[in-house]
Structure formats: structure tokens, C-alpha cells
N, C-alpha and C. Protein backbone atom coordinates (compact mmCIF):
# COMPACT_ATOMS: atom_id res chain seq x y z
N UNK A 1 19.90 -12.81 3.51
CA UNK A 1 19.45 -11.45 3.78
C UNK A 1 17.93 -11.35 3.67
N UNK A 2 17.51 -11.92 2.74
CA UNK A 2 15.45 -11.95 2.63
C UNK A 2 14.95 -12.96 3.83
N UNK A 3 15.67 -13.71 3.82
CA UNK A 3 15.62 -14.64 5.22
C UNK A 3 14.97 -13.46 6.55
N UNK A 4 16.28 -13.00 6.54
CA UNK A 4 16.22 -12.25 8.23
C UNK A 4 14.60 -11.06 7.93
N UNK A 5 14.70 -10.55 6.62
CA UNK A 5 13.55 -9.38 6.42
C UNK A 5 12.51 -10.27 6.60
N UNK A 6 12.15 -11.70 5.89
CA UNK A 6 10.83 -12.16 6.27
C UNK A 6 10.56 -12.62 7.71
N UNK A 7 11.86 -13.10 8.47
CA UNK A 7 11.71 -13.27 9.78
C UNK A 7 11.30 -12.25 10.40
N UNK A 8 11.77 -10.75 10.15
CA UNK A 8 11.09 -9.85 11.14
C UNK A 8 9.63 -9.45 10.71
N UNK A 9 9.37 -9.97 9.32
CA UNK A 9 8.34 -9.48 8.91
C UNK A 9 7.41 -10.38 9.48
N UNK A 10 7.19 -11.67 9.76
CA UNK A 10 6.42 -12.31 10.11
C UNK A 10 6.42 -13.42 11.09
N UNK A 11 7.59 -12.95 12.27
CA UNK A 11 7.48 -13.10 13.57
C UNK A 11 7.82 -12.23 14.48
N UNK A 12 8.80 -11.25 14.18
CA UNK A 12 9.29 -10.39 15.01
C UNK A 12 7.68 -8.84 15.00
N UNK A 13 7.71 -8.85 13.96
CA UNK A 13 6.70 -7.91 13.85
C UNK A 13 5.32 -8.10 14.73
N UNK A 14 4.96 -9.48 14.34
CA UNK A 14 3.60 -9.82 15.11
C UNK A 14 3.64 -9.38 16.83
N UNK A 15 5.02 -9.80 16.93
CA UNK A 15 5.05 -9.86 18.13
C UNK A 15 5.54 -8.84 19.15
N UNK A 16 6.07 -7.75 18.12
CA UNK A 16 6.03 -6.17 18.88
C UNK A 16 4.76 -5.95 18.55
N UNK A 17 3.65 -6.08 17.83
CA UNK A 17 2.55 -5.37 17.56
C UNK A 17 1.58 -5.30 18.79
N UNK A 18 2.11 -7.08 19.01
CA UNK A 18 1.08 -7.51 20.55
C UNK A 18 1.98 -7.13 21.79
N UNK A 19 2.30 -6.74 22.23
CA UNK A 19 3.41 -6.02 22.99
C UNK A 19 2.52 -4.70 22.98
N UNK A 20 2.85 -3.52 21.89
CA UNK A 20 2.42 -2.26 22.21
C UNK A 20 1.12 -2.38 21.90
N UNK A 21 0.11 -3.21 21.75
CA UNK A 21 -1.40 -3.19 21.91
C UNK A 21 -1.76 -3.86 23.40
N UNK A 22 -0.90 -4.62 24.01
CA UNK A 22 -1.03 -4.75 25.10
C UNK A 22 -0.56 -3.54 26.38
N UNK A 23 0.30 -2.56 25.72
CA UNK A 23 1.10 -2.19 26.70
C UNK A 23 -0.46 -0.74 26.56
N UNK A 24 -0.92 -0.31 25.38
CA UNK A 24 -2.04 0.65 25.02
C UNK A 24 -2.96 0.24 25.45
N UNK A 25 -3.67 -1.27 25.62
CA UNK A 25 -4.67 -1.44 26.18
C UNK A 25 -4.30 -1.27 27.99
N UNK A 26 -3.73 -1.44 28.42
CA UNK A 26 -3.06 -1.86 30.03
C UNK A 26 -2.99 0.13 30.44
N UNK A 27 -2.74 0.92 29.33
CA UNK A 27 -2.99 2.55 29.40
C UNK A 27 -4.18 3.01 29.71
N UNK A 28 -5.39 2.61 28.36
CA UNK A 28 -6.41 3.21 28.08
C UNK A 28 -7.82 2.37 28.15
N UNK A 29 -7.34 1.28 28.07
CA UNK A 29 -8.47 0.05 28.46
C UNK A 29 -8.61 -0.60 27.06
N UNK A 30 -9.55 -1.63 26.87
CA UNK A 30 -9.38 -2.73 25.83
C UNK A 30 -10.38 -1.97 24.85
N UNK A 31 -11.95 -1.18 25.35
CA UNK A 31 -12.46 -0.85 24.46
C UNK A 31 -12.21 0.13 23.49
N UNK A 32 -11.23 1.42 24.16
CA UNK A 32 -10.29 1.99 23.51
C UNK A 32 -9.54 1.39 22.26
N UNK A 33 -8.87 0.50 22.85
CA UNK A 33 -8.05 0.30 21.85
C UNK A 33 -8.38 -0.57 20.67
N UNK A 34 -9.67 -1.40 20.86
CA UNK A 34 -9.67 -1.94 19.76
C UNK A 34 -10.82 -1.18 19.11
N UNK A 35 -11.29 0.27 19.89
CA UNK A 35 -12.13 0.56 18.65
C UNK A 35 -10.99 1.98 18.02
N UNK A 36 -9.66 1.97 18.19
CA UNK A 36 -8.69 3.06 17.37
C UNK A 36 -8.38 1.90 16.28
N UNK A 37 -8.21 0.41 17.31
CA UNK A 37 -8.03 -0.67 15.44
C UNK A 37 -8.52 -0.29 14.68
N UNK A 38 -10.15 -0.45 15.18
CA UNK A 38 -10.85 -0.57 13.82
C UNK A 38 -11.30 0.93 13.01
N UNK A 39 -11.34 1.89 13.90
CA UNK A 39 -11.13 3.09 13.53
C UNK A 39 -10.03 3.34 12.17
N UNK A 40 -8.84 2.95 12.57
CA UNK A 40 -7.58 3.21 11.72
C UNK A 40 -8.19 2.05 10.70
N UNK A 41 -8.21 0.95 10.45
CA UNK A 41 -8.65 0.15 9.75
C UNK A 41 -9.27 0.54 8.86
N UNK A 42 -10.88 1.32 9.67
CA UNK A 42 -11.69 1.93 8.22
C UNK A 42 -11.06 3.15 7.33
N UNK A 43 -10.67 3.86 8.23
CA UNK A 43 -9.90 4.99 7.46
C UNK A 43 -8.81 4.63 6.93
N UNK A 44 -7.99 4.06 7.25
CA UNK A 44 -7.29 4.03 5.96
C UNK A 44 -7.33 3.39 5.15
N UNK A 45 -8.39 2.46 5.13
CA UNK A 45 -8.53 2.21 4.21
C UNK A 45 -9.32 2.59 2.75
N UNK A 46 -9.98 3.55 3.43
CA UNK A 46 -11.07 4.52 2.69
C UNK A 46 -9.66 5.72 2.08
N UNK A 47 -8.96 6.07 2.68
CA UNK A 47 -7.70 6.87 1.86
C UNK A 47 -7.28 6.48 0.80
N UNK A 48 -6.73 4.66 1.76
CA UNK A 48 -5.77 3.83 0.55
C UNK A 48 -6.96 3.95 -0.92
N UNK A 49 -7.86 3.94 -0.73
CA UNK A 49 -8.79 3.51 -1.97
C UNK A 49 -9.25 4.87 -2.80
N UNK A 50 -9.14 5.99 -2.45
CA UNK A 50 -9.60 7.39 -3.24
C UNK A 50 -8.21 7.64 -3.35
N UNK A 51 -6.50 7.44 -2.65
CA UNK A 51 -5.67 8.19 -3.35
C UNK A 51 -5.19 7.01 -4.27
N UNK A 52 -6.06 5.65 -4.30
CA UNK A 52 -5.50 4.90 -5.28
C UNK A 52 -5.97 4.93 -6.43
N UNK A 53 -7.16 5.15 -6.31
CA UNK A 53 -7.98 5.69 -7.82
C UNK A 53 -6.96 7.08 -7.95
N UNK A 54 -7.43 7.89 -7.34
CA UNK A 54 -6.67 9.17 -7.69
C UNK A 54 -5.11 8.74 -8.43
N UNK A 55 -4.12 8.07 -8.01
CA UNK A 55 -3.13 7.49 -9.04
C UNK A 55 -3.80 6.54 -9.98
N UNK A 56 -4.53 5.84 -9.81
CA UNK A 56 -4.84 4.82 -11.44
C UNK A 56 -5.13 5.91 -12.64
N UNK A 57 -5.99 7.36 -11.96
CA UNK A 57 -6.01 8.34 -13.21
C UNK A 57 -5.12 8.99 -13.82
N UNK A 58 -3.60 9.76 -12.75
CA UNK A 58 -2.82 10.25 -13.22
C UNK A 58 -2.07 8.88 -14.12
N UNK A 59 -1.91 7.91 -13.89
CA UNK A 59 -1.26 7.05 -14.32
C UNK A 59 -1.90 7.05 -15.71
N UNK A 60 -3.26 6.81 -16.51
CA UNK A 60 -3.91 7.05 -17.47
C UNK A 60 -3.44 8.19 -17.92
N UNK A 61 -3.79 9.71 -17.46
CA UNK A 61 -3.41 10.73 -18.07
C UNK A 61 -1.86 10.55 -18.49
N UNK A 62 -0.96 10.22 -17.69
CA UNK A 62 0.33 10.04 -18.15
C UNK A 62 0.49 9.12 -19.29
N UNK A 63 -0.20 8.28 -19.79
CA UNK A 63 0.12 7.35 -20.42
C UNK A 63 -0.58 7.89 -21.61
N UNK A 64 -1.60 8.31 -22.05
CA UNK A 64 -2.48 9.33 -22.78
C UNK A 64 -1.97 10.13 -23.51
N UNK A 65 -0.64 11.40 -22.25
CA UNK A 65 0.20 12.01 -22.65
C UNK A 65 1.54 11.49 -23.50
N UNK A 66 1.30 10.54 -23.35
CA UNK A 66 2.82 9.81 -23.89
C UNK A 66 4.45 9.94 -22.66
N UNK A 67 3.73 10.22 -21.67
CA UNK A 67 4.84 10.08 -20.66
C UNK A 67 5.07 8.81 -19.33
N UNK A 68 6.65 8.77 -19.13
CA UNK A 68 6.37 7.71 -18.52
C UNK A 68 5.59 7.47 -17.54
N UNK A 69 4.60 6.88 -16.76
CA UNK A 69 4.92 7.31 -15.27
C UNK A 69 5.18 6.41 -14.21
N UNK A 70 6.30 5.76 -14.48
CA UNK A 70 7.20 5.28 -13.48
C UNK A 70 6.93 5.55 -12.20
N UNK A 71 6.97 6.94 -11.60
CA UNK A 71 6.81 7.65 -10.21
C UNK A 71 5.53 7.34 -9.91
N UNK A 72 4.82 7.63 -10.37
CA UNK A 72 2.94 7.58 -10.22
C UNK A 72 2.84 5.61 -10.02
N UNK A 73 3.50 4.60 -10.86
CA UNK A 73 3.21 3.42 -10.61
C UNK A 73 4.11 3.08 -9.22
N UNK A 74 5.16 3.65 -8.98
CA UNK A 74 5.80 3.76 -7.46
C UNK A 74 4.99 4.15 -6.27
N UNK A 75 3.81 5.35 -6.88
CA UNK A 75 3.24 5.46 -5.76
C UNK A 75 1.95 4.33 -5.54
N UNK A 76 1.71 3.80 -6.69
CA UNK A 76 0.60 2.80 -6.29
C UNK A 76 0.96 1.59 -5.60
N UNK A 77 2.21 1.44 -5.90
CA UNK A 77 2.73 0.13 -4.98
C UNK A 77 2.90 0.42 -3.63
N UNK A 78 3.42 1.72 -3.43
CA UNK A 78 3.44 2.07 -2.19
C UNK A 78 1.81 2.09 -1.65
N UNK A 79 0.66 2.59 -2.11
CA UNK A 79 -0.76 2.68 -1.46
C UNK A 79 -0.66 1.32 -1.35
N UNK A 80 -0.86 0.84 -2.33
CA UNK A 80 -1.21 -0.51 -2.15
C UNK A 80 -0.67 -1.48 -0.87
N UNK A 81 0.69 -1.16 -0.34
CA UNK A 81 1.18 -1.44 0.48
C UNK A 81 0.71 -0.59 1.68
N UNK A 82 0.37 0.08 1.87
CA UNK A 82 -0.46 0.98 2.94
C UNK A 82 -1.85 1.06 2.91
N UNK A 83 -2.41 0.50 1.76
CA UNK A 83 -3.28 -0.46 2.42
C UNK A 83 -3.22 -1.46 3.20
N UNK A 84 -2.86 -2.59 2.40
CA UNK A 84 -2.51 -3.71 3.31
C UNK A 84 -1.91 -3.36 5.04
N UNK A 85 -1.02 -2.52 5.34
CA UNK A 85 -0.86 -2.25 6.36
C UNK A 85 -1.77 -1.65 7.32
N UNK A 86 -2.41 -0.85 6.81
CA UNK A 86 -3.60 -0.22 7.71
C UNK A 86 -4.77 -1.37 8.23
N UNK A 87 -5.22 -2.39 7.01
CA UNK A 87 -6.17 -3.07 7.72
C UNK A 87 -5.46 -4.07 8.31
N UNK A 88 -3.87 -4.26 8.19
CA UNK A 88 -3.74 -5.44 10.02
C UNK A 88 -4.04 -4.73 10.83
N UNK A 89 -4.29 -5.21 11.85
CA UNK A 89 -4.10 -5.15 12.83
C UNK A 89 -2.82 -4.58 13.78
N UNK A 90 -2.84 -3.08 14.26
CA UNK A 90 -2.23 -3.39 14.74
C UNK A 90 -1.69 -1.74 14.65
N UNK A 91 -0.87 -1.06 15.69
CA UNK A 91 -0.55 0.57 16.15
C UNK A 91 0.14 0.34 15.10
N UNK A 92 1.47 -0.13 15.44
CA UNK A 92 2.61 0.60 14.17
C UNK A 92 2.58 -0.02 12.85
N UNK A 93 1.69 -0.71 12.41
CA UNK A 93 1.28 -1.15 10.95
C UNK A 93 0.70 0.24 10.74
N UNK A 94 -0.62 0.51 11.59
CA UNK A 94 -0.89 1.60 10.95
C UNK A 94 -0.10 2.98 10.64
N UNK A 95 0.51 3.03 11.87
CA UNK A 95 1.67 4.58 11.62
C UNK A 95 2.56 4.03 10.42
N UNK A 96 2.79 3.03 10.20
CA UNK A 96 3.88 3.08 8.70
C UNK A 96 2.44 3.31 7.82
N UNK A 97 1.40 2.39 7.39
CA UNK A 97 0.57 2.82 6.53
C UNK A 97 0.13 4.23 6.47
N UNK A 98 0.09 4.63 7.31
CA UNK A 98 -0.53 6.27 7.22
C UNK A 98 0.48 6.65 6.85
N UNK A 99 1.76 6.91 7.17
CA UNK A 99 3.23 7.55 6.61
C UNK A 99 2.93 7.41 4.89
N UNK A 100 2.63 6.13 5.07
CA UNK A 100 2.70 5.93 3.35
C UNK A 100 1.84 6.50 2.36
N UNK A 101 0.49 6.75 2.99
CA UNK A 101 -0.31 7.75 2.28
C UNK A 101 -0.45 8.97 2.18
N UNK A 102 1.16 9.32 2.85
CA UNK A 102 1.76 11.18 2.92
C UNK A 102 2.27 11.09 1.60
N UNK A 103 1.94 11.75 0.94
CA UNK A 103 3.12 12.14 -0.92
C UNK A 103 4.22 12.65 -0.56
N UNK A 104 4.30 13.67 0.92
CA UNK A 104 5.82 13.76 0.48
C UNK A 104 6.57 12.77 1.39
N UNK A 105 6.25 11.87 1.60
CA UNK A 105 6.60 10.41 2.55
C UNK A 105 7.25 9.74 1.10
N UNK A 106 5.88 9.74 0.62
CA UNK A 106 6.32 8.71 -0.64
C UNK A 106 7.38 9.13 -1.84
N UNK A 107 7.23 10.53 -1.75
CA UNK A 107 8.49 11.33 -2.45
C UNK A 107 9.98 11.05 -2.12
N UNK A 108 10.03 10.76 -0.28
CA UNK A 108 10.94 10.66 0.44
C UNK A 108 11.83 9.12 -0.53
N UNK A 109 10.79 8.52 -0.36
CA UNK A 109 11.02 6.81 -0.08
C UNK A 109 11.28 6.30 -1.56
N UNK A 110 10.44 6.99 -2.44
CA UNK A 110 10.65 7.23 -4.14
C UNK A 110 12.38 7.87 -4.50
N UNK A 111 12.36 8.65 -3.79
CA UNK A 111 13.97 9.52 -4.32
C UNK A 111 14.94 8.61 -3.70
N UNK A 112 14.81 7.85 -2.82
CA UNK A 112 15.60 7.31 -1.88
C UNK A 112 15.67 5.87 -2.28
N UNK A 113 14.89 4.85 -3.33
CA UNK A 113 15.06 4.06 -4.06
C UNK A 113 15.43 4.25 -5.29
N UNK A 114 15.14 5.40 -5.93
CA UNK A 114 15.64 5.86 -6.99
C UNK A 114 17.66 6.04 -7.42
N UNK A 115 17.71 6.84 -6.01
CA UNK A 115 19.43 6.50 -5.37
C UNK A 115 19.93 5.22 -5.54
N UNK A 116 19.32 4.60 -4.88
CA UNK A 116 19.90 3.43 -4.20
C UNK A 116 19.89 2.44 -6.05
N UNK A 117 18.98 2.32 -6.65
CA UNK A 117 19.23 1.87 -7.74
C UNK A 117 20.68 2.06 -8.79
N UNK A 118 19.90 3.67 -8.87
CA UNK A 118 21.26 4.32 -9.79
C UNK A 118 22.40 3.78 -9.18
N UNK A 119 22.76 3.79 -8.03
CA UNK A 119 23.91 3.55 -7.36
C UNK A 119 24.74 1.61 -7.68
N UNK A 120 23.34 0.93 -7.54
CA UNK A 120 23.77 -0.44 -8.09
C UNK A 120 24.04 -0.32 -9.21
N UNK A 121 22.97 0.23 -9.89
CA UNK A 121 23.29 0.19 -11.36
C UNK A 121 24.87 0.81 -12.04
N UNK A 122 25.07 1.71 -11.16
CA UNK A 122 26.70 2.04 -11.61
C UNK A 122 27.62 1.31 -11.12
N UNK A 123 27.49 0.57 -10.18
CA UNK A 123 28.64 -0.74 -9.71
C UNK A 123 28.14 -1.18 -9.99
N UNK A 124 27.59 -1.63 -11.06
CA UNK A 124 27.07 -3.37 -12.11
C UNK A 124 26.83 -4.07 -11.25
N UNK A 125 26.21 -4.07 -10.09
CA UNK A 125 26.03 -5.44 -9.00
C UNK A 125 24.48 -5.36 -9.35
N UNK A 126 23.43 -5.11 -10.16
CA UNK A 126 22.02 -5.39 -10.54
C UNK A 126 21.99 -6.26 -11.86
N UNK A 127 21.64 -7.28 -11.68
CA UNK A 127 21.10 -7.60 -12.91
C UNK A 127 19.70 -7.79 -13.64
N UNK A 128 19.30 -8.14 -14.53
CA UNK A 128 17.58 -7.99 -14.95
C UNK A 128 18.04 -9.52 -15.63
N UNK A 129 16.72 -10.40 -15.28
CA UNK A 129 16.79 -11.77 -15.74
C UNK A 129 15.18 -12.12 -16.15
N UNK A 130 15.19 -12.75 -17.53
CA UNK A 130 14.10 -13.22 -17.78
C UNK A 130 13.45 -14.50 -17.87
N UNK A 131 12.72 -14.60 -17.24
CA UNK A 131 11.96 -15.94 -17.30
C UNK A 131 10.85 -16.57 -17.89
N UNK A 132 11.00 -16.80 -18.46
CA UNK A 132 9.80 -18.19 -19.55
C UNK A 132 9.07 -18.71 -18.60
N UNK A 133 8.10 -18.82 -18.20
CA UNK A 133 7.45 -20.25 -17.21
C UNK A 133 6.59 -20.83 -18.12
């Protein structure tokens, strides 16, 4: 099953990306499109980096407060991952990265792993294993 996810992740993906950057450049022309790359590139990455500070603080204040914040470190994995997506290369890297720097995107995707846990976790099919290296 991680098999097939890394296969689409790092062949199937590349290769719709060049597909609809070819099919956008063949629309709007080449200089177009590779200056919306790099356009999307800088910006989001300038997002990913002020709403990621912006969580490294709530994450402090939460921790300050004596509360967990589980949710707040969910959302940094998620920026963090929308970073990385915004500066490939590439249309729908960026539309998932930008999705991801919506809060109530990440609310979506947060409640919706949150499910999906509880749910293993009550059919005992999760386990937690520790490792020494």
C-alpha cells in the first residue's frame, strides 16, 4: 500500500504536473507560465513562513499555558508540507499547497485524521512501537 502512494508520489505525479504545464503553456505561452511558477513559488512560500512562525508561537503560548497543542503541531506539519509543495514546481502542487495554508482546509484534514485514528484505535488495528537505534 506505501508502495503504490510513493509510486504516485514520485512518478505518476511528476508526470501529470508536466502534462498540465504543458497543456497551460500550449494556452497562454511559456513566459506566462513559468513566471505564475515562480510567482506561486515566492508566495507561498512567504505564507508558508509567517503562518509558520505564527504556529511556532501559538504552539509556545500553548505550552506556557500548560495545554496540549497537538492541533497547532498538526498544523505545522501540514505548513510545512505546503511549503514544500508550493516551491516544486508545478500547477497542482501549488493548488494542494495553497489549500493547505487555508485553516479551515487544515481544520478539514485535522478532524478528518483525527476520525480516522479514533476509529483504528477502537478496532485495535494501530499499534505504537518503540525503537532503540
Amino acid at each position: 500500500m506505501i508502495f503504490s502512494y510513493l509510486l504516485v508520489l514520485f512518478v505518476a505525479m511528476p508526470l501529470i504536473e508536466l502534462w498540465v504545464l504543458l497543456v497551460l503553456a500550449a494556452r497562454i505561452g511559456w513566459p506566462p507560465t513559468i513566471l505564475l511558477v515562480f510567482i506561486t513559488g515566492i508566495v507561498g512560500a512567504s505564507l508558508a513562513r509567517s503562518q509558520g512562525l505564527q504556529t511556532v508561537a501559538a504552539i509556545q503560548r500553548d505550552m506556557a499555558n500548560g495545554v496540549m497543542p497537538a492541533p497547532r503541531l498538526m498544523d505545522g506539519v501540514m505548513i510545512l508540507l505546503a511549503g514544500a509543495m508550493l516551491i516544486t514546481p508545478g500547477i497542482l502542487t501549488d493548488i494542494m499547497g495553497f489549500m493547505l495554508l487555508v485553516p479551515a482546509t487544515r481544520q478539514i484534514i485535522r478532524n478528518y485524521m483525527r476520525l480516522k485514528l479514533e476509529k483504528k484505535l477502537r478496532e485495535g488495528s494501530v499499534s505504537f512501537t518503540y525503537r532503540e537505534f
